[in-house]
Protein backbone atom coordinates (compact mmCIF):
# COMPACT_ATOMS: atom_id res chain seq x y z
CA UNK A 1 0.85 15.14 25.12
CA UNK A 2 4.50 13.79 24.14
CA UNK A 3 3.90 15.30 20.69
CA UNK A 4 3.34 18.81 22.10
CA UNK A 5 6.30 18.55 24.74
CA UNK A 6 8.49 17.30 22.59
CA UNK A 7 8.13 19.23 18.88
CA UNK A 8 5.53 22.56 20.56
CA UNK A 9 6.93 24.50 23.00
CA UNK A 10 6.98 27.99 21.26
CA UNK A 11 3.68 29.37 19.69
CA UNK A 12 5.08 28.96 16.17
CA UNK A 13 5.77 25.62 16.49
CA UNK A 14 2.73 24.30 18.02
CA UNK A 15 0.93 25.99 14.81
CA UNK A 16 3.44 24.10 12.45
CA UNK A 17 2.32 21.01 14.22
CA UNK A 18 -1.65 22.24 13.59
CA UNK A 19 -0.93 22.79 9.93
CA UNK A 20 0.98 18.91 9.54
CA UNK A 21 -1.79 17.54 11.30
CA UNK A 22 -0.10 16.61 14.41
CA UNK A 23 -2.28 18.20 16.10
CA UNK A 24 -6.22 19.21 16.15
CA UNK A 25 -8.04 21.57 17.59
CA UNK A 26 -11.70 21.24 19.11
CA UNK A 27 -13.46 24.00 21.18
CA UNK A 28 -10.01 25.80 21.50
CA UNK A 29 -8.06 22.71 22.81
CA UNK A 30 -5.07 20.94 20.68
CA UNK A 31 -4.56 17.64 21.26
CA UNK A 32 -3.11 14.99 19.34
CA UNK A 33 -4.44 13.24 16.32
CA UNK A 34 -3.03 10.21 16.91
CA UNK A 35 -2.95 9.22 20.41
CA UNK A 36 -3.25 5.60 20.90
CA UNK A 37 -3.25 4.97 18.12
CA UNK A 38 -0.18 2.29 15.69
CA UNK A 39 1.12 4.66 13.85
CA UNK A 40 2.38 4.38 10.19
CA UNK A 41 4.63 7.34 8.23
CA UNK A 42 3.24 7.92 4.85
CA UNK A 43 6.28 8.78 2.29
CA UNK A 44 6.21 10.32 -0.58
CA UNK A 45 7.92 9.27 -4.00
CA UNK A 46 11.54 10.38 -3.17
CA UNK A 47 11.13 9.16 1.07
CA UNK A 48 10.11 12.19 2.77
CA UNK A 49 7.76 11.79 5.06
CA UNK A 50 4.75 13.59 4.35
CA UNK A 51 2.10 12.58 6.79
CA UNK A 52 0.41 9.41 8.63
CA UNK A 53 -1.68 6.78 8.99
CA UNK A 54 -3.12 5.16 12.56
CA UNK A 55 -4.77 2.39 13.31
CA UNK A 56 -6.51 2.48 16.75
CA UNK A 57 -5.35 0.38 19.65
CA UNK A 58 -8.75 0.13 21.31
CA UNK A 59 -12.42 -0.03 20.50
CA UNK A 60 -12.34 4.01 19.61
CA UNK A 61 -13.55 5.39 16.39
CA UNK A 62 -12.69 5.56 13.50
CA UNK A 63 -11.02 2.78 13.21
CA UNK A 64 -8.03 4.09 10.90
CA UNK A 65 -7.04 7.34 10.72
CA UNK A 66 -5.24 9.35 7.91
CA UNK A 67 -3.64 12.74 7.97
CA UNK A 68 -5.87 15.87 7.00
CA UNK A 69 -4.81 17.24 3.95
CA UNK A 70 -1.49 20.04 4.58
CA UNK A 71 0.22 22.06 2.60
CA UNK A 72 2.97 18.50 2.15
CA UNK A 73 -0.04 15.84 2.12
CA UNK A 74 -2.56 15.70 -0.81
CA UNK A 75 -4.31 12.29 0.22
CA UNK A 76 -5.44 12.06 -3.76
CA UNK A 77 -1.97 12.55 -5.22
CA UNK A 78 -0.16 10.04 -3.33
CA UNK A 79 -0.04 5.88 -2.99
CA UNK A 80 0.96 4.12 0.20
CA UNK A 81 3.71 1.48 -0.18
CA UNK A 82 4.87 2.93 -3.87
CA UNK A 83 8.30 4.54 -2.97
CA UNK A 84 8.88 1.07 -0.92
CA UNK A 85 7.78 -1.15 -4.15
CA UNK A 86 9.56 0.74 -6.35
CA UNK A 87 13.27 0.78 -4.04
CA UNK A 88 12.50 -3.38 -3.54
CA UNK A 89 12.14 -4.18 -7.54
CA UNK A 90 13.84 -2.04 -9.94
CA UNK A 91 11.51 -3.11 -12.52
CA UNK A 92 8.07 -2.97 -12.05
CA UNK A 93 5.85 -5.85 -14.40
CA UNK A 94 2.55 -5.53 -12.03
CA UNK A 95 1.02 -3.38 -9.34
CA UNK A 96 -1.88 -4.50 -7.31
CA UNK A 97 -3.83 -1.67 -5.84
CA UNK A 98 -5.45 -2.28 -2.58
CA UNK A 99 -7.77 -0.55 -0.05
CA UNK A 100 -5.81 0.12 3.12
CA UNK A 101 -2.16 0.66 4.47
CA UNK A 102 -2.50 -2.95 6.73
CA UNK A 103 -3.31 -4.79 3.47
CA UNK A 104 -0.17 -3.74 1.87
CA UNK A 105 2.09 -4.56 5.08
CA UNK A 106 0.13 -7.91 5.34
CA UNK A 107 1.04 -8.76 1.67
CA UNK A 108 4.44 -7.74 1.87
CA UNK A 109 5.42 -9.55 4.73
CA UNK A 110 4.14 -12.93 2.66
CA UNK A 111 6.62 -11.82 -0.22
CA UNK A 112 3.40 -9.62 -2.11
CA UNK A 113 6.15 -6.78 -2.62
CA UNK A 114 4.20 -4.73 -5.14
CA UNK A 115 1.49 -4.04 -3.30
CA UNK A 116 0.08 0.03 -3.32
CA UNK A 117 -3.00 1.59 -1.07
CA UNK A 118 -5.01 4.50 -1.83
CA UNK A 119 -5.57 6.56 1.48
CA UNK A 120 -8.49 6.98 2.80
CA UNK A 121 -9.98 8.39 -0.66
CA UNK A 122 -11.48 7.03 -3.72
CA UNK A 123 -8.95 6.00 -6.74
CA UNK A 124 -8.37 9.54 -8.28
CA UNK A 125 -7.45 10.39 -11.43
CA UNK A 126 -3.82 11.24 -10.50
CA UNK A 127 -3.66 7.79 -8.96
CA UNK A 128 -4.41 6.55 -12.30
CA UNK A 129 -1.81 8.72 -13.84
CA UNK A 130 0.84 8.29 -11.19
CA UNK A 131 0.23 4.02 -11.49
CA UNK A 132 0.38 3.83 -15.67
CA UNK A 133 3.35 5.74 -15.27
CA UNK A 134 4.89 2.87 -12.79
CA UNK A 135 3.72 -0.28 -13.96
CA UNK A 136 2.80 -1.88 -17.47
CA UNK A 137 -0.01 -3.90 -15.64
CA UNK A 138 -2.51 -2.75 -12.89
CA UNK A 139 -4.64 -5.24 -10.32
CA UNK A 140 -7.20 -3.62 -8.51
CA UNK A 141 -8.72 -5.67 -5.80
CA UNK A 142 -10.85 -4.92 -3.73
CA UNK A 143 -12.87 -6.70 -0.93
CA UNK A 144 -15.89 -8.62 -2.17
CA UNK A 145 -18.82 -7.29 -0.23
CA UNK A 146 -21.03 -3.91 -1.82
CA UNK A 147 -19.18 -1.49 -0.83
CA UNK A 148 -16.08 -3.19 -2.79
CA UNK A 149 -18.12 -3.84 -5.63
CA UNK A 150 -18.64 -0.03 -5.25
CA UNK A 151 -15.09 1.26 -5.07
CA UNK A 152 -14.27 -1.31 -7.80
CA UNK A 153 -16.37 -0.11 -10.26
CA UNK A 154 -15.70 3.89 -9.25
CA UNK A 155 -11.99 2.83 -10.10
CA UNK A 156 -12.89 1.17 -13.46
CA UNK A 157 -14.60 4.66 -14.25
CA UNK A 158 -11.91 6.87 -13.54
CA UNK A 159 -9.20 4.84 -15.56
CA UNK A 160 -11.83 5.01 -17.96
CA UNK A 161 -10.57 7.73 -19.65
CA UNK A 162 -6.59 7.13 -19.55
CA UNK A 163 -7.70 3.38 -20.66
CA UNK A 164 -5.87 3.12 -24.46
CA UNK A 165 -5.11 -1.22 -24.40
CA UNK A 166 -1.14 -0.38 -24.36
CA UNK A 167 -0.79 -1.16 -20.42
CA UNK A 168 -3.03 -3.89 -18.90
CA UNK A 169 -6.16 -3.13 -16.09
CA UNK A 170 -7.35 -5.70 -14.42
CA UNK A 171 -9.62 -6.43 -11.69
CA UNK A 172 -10.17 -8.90 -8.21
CA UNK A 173 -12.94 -9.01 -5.95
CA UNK A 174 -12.18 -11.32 -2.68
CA UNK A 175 -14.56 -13.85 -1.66
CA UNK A 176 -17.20 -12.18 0.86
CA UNK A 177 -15.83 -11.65 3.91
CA UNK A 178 -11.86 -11.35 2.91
CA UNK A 179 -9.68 -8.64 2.42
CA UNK A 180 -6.08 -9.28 1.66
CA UNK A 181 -4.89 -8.95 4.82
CA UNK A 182 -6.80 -12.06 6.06
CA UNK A 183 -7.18 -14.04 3.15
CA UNK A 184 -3.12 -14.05 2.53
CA UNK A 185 -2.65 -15.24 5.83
CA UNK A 186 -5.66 -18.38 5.34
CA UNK A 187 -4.81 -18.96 1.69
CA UNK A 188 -0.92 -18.62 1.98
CA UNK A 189 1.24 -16.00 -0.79
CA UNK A 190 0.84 -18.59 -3.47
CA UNK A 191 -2.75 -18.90 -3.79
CA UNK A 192 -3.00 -14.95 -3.22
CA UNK A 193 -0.69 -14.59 -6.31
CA UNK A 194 -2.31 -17.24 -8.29
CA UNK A 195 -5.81 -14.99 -7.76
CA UNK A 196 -3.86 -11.91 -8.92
CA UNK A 197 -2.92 -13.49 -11.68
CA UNK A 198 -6.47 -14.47 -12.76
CA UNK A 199 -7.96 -11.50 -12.68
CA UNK A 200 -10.60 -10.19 -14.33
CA UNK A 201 -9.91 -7.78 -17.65
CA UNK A 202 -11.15 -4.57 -17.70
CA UNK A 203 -13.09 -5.26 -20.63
CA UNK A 204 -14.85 -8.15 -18.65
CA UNK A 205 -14.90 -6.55 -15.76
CA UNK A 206 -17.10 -3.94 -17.41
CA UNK A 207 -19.50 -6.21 -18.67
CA UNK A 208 -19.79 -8.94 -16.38
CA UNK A 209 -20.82 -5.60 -13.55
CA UNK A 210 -23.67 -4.08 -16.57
CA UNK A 211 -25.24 -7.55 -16.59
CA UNK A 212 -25.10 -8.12 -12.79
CA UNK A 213 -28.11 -5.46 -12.99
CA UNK A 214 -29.64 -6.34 -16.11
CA UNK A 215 -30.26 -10.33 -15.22
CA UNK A 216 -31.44 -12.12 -18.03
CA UNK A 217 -29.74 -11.90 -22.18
CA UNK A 218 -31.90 -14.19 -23.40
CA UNK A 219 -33.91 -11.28 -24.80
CA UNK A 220 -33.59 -8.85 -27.08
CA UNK A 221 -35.38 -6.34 -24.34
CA UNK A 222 -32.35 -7.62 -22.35
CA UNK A 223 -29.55 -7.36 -25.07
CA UNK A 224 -30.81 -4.04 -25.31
CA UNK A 225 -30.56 -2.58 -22.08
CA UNK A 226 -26.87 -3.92 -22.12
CA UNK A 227 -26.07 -1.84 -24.35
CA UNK A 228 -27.81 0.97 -23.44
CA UNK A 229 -26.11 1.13 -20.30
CA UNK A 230 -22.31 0.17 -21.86
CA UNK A 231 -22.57 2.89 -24.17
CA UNK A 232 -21.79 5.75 -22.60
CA UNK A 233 -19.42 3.99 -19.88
CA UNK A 234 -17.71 3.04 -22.70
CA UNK A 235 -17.77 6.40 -24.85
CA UNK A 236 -15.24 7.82 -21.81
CA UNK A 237 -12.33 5.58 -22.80
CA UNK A 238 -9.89 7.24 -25.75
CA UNK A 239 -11.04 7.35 -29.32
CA UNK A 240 -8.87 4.36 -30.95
CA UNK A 241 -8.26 0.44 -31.37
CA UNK A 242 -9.33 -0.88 -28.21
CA UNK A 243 -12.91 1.41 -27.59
CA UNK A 244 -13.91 -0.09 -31.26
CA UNK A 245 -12.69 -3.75 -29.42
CA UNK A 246 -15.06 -3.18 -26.64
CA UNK A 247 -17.56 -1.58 -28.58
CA UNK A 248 -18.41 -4.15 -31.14
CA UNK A 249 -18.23 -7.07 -28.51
């Protein structure tokens, strides 16, 4: 209970640390959120810390551990690892967008410096918003088993909208088995980089996904449930040059 000793002695305080998320409460006992836990300070875009990440040090569940959302920490608003990307390279030419806090300290530390996590949520639409606004070109990657597939293709969807061709969205599924954590430390930084830099157009992405679950093209039965089921994915990006691009191919 070093958290409590330390930052709770008074009543008001110990329900300051209850509204951060320092502390929880269950069946009218606090205790702390993080205990035993490797703990990681999430910052917001000017430094402040605004809440934190754990990863457990034993065989407890879950596994990782974000802050609840507080009145400072909006979980959907906010990217791990931008503030530092953005103080390392004044100009930003490419973000790659990755699932967890360790996969952006794993890529960093093999010279991957512009490297941003989503915590613990789904890409949101102010994610979207908040990485057009950093970066002319975004890499999503994600790891290569369903449940990436999944998260990749939720992502595609909500840039859908925000999607206009002037900035670049592109898109990386790992072998099965990888995430970037363990496949830049097998591979090495260049062959990580050299996979960022191949990766898969939105555009593509978006079709090669649609004909994943219609199999065959050979037929016109086939051709046609393509395009029954790119249509209205497709009718979500912006009226304009590139929607008529990726609607007549």
């Amino acid at each position: 209970d070093a958290v409590l000793a330390a930052l709770g002695p008074s009543a008001g305080e110990r329900a300051h640390l209850v509204a951060c998320g320092l502390l929880s409460e269950q069946d009218g006992r606090r205790y702390e959120l993080f205990s035993d836990r490797v703990v990681y300070p999430i910052v917001d875009r000017r430094g402040r810390v605004i809440g934190f990440g754990g990863r457990v040090l034993g065989d407890g569940q879950p596994k990782y551990l974000n802050s609840p959302e507080t009145p400072v920490f909006h979980k959907g608003r906010e990217l791990y690892g931008l503030y530092q990307t953005q103080k390392a390279r004044r100009t930003l030419e490419r973000l790659v967008v990755v699932e967890g806090y360790m996969d952006v300290i794993a890529l960093a530390q093999f010279g991957i410096d512009y490297a941003v996590a989503t915590l613990g949520t789904a890409t949101t639409p102010e994610h979207i918003q908040l990485l057009l606004r950093s970066a002319p070109e975004l890499v999503f990657c994600f790891d290569g088993d369903r449940a990436g597939r999944d998260a990749a293709w939720k992502a595609m969807e909500t840039a859908l909208p925000f999607v206009t061709g002037a900035q670049t969205l592109r898109f990386l599924l790992l072998p099965e088995g990888e995430d970037p954590d363990t496949l830049v430390r097998s591979a090495g930084a260049d062959a990580f980089a050299r996979l960022i830099a191949d990766a898969t157009p939105l555009s593509e992405f978006l079709f090669q996904q649609l004909q994943d679950r219609v199999g065959v093209l050979v037929s016109i039965a086939g051709r046609t449930r393509l395009a029954s089921l790119a249509e209205p994915v497709i009718q979500r990006m912006p009226v304009g040059i590139y929607r008529d691009m990726v609607e007549t191919r």
